[in-house]
N, C-alpha and C. Protein backbone atom coordinates (compact mmCIF):
# COMPACT_ATOMS: atom_id res chain seq x y z
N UNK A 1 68.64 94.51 -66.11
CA UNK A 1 68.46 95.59 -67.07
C UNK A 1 68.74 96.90 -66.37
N UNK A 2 69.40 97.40 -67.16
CA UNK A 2 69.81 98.65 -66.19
C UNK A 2 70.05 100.18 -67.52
N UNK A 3 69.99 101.28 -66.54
CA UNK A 3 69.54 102.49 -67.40
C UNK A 3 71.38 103.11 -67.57
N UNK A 4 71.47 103.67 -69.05
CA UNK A 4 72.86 103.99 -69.01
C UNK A 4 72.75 105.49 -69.80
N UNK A 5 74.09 106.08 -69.69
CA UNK A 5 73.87 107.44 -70.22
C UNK A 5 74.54 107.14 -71.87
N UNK A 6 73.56 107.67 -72.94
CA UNK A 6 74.46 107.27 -74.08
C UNK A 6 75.02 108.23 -74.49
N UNK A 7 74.81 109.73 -73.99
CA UNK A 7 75.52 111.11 -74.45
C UNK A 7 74.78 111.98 -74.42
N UNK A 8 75.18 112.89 -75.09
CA UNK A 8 74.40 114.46 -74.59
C UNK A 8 73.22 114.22 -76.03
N UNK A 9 72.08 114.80 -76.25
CA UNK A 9 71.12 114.91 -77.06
C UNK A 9 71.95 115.86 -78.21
N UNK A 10 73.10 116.66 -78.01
CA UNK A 10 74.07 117.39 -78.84
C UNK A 10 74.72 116.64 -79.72
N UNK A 11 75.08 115.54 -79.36
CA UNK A 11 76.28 114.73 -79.70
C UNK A 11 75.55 113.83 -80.84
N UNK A 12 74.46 113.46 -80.99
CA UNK A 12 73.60 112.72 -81.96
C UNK A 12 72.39 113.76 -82.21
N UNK A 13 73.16 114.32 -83.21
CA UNK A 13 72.01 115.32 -83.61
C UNK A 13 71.19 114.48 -85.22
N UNK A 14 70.01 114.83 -85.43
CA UNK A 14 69.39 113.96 -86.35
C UNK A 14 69.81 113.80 -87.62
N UNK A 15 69.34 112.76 -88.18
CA UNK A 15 69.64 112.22 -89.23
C UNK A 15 71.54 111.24 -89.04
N UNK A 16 72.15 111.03 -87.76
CA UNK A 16 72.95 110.54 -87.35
C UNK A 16 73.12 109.62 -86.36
N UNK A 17 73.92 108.70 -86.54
CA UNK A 17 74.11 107.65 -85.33
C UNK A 17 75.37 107.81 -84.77
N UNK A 18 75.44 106.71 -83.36
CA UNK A 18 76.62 106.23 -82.80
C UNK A 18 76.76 105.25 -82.02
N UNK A 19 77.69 104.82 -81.74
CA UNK A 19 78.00 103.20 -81.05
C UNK A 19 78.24 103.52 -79.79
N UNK A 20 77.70 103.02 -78.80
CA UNK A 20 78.61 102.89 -77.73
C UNK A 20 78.53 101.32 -77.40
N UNK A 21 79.39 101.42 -76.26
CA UNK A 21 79.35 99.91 -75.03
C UNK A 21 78.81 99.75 -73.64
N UNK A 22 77.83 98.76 -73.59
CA UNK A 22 76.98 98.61 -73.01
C UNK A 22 76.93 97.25 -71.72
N UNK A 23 77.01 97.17 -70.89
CA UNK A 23 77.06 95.69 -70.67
C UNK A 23 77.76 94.75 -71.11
N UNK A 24 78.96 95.23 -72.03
CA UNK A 24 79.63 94.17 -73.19
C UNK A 24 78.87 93.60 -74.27
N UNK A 25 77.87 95.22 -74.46
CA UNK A 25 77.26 94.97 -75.90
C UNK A 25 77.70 96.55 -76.65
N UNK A 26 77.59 96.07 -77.71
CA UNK A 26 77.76 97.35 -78.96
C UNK A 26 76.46 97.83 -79.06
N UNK A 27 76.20 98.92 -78.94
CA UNK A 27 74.54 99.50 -79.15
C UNK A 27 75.06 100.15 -80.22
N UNK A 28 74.38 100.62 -81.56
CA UNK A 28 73.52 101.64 -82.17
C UNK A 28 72.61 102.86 -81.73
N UNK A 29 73.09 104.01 -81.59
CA UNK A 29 71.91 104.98 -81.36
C UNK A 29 72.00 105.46 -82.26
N UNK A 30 70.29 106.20 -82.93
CA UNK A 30 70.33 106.98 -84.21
C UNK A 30 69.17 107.82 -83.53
N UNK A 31 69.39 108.89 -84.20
CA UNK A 31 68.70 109.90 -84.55
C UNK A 31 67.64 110.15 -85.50
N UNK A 32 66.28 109.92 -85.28
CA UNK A 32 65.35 110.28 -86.40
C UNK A 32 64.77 110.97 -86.18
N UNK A 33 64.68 112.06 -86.91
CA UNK A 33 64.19 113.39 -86.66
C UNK A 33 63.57 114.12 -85.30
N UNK A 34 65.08 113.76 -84.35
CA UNK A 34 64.20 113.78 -83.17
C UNK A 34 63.79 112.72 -81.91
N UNK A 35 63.36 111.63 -82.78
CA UNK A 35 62.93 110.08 -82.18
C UNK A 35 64.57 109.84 -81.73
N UNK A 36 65.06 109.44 -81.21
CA UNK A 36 65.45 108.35 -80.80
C UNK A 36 65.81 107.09 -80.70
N UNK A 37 66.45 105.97 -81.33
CA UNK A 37 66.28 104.64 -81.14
C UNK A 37 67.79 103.66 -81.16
N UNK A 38 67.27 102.53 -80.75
CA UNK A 38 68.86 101.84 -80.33
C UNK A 38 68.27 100.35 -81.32
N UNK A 39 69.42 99.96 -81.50
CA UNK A 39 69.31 98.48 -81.65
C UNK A 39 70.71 97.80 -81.51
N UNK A 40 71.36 96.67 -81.49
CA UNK A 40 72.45 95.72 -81.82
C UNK A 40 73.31 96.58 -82.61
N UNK A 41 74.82 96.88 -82.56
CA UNK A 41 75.53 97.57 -84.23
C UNK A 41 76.08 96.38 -83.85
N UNK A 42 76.22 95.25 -84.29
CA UNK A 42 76.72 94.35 -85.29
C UNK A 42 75.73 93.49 -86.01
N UNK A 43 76.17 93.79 -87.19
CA UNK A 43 75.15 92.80 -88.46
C UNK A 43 75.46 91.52 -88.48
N UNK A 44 74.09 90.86 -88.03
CA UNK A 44 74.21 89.40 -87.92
C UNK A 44 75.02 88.71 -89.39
N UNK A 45 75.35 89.09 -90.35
CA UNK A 45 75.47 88.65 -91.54
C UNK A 45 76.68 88.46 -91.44
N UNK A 46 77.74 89.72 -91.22
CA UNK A 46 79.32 89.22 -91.04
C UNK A 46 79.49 89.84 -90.02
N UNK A 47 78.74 90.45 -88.77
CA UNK A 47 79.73 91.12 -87.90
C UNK A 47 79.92 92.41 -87.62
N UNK A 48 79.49 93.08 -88.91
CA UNK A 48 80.61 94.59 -89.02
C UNK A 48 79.74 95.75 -87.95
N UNK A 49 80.24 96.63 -87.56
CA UNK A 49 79.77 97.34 -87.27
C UNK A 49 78.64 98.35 -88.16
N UNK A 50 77.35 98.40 -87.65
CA UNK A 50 76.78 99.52 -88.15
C UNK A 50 76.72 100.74 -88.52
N UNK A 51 76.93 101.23 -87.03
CA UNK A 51 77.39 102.44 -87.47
C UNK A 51 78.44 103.27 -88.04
N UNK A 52 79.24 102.38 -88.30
CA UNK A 52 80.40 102.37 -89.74
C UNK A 52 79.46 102.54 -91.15
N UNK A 53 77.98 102.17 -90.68
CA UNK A 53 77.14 102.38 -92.46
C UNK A 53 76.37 103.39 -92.91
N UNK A 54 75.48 103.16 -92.76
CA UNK A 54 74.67 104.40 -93.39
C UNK A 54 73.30 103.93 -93.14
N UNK A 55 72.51 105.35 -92.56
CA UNK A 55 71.46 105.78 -92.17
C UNK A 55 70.80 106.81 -93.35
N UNK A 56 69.86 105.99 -93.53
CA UNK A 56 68.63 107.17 -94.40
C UNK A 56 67.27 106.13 -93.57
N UNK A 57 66.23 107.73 -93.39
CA UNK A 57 65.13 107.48 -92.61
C UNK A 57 65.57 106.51 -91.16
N UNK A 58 64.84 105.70 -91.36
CA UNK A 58 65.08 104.72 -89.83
C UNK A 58 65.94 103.57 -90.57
N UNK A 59 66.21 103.09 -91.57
CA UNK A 59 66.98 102.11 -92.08
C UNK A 59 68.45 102.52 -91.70
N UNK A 60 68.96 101.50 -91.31
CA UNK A 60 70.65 100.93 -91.31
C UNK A 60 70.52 100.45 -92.00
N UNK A 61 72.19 100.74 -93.25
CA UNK A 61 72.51 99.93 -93.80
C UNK A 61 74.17 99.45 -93.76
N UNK A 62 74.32 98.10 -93.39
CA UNK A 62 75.41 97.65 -92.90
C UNK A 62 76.57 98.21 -94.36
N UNK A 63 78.02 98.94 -94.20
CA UNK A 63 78.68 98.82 -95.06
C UNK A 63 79.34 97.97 -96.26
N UNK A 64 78.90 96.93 -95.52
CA UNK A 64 80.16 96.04 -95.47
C UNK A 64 79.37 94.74 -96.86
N UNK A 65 78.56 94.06 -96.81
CA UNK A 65 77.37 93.91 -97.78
C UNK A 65 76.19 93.87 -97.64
N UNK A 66 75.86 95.27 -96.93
CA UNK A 66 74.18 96.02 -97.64
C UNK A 66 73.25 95.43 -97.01
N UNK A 67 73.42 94.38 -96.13
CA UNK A 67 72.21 94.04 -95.05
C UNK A 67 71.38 95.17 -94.52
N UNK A 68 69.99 95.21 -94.86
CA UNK A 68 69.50 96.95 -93.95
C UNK A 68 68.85 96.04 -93.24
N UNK A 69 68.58 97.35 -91.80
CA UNK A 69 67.95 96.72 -90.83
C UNK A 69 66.95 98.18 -90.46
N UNK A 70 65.82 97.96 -89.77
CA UNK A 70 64.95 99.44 -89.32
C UNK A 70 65.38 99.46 -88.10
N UNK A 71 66.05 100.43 -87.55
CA UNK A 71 66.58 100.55 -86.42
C UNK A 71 65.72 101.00 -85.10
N UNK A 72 64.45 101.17 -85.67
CA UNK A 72 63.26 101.41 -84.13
C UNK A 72 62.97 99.81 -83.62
N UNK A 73 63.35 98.81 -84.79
CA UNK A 73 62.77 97.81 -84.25
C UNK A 73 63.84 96.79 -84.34
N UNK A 74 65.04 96.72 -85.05
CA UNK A 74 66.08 95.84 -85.04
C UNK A 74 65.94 94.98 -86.51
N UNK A 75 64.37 95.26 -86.55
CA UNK A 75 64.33 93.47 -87.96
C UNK A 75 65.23 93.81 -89.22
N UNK A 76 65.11 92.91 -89.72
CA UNK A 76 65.70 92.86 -91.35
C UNK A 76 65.15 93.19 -91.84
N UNK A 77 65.10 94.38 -93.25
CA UNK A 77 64.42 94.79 -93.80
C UNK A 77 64.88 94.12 -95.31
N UNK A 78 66.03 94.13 -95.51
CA UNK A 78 66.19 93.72 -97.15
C UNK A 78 67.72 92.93 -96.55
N UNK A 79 67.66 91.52 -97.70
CA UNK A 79 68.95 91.04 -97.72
C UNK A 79 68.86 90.16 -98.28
N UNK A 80 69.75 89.37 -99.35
CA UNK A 80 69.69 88.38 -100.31
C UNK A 80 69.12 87.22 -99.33
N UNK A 81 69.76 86.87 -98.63
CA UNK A 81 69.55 85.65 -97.53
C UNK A 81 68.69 85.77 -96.13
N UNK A 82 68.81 84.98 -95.93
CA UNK A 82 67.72 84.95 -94.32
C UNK A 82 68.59 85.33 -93.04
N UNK A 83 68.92 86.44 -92.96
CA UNK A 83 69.69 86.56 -91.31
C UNK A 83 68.78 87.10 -90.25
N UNK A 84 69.01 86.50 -89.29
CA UNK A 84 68.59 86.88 -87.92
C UNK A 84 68.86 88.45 -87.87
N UNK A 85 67.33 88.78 -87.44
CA UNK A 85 66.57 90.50 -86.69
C UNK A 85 67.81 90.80 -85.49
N UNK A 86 68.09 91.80 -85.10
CA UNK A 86 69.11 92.93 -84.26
C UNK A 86 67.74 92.85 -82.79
N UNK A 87 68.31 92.89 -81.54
CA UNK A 87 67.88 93.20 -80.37
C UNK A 87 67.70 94.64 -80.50
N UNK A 88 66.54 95.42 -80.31
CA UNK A 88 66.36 96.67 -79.99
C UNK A 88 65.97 97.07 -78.49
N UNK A 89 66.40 98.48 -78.44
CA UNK A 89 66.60 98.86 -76.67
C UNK A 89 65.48 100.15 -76.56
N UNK A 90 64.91 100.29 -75.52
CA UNK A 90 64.33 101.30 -75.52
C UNK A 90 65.23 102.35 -74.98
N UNK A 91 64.74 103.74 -75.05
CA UNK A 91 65.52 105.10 -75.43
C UNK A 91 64.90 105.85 -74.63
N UNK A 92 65.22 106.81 -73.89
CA UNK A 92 64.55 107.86 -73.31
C UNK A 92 65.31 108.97 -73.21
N UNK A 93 64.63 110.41 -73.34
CA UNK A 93 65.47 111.56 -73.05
C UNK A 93 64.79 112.38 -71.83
N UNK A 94 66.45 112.60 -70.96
CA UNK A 94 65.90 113.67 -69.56
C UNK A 94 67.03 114.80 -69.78
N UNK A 95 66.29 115.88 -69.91
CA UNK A 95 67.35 117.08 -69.42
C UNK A 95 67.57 117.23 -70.99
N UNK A 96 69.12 117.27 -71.00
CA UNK A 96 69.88 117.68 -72.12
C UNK A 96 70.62 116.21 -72.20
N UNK A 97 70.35 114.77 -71.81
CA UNK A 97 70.67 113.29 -72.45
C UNK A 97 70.17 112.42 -73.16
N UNK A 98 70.45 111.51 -73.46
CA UNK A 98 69.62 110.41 -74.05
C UNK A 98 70.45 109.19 -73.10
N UNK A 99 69.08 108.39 -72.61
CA UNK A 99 69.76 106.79 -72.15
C UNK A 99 69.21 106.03 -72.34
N UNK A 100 69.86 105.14 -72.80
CA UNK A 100 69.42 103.20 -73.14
C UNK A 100 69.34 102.27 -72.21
N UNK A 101 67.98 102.22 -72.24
CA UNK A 101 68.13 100.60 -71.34
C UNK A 101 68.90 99.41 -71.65
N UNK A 102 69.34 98.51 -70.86
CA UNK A 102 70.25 97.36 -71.33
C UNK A 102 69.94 96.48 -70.78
């Protein structure tokens, strides 16, 4: 597990997310008012990227068909079917960054 830089605290200003690469993982970072948080951006359902979707409050919602997920914690929040919860990362801010553990 190791500590990575995900960008400047500028660059994800609130109420917004972004993807980076991690270890040869896709993270999610979003912005909630402030908070901070990471989880998985690909939706166990088909794949798609997250942050291609849409954020209101702490919910992701995948574009692609509407899987939401709460992004402080990864789980499923709403979806016709049973898909597997998102890995969530813890978040920390120093200075003027934000970094994800991996």
């Amino acid at each position: 597990m190791g500590k990575i830089i995900a960008g400047k605290i500028s660059d994800i200003p609130p109420g917004k997310m972004i993807k980076i690469s991690a270890d040869g993982k896709e993270i999610l970072i979003a912005n909630i008012d402030g908070d901070y948080c990471a989880m998985d951006d690909s939706c166990t359902h088909s794949g798609s990227s997250l942050s291609e979707g849409s954020l209101e409050g702490c919910i992701v919602t995948c574009g692609w068909h509407g899987a939401e997920f709460d992004c402080k914690t990864g789980k499923l929040v709403k979806f016709p079917a049973k898909i597997n919860d998102l890995a969530s990362y813890k978040v920390t801010k120093e200075s003027d960054s934000v970094f994800v553990e991996v």
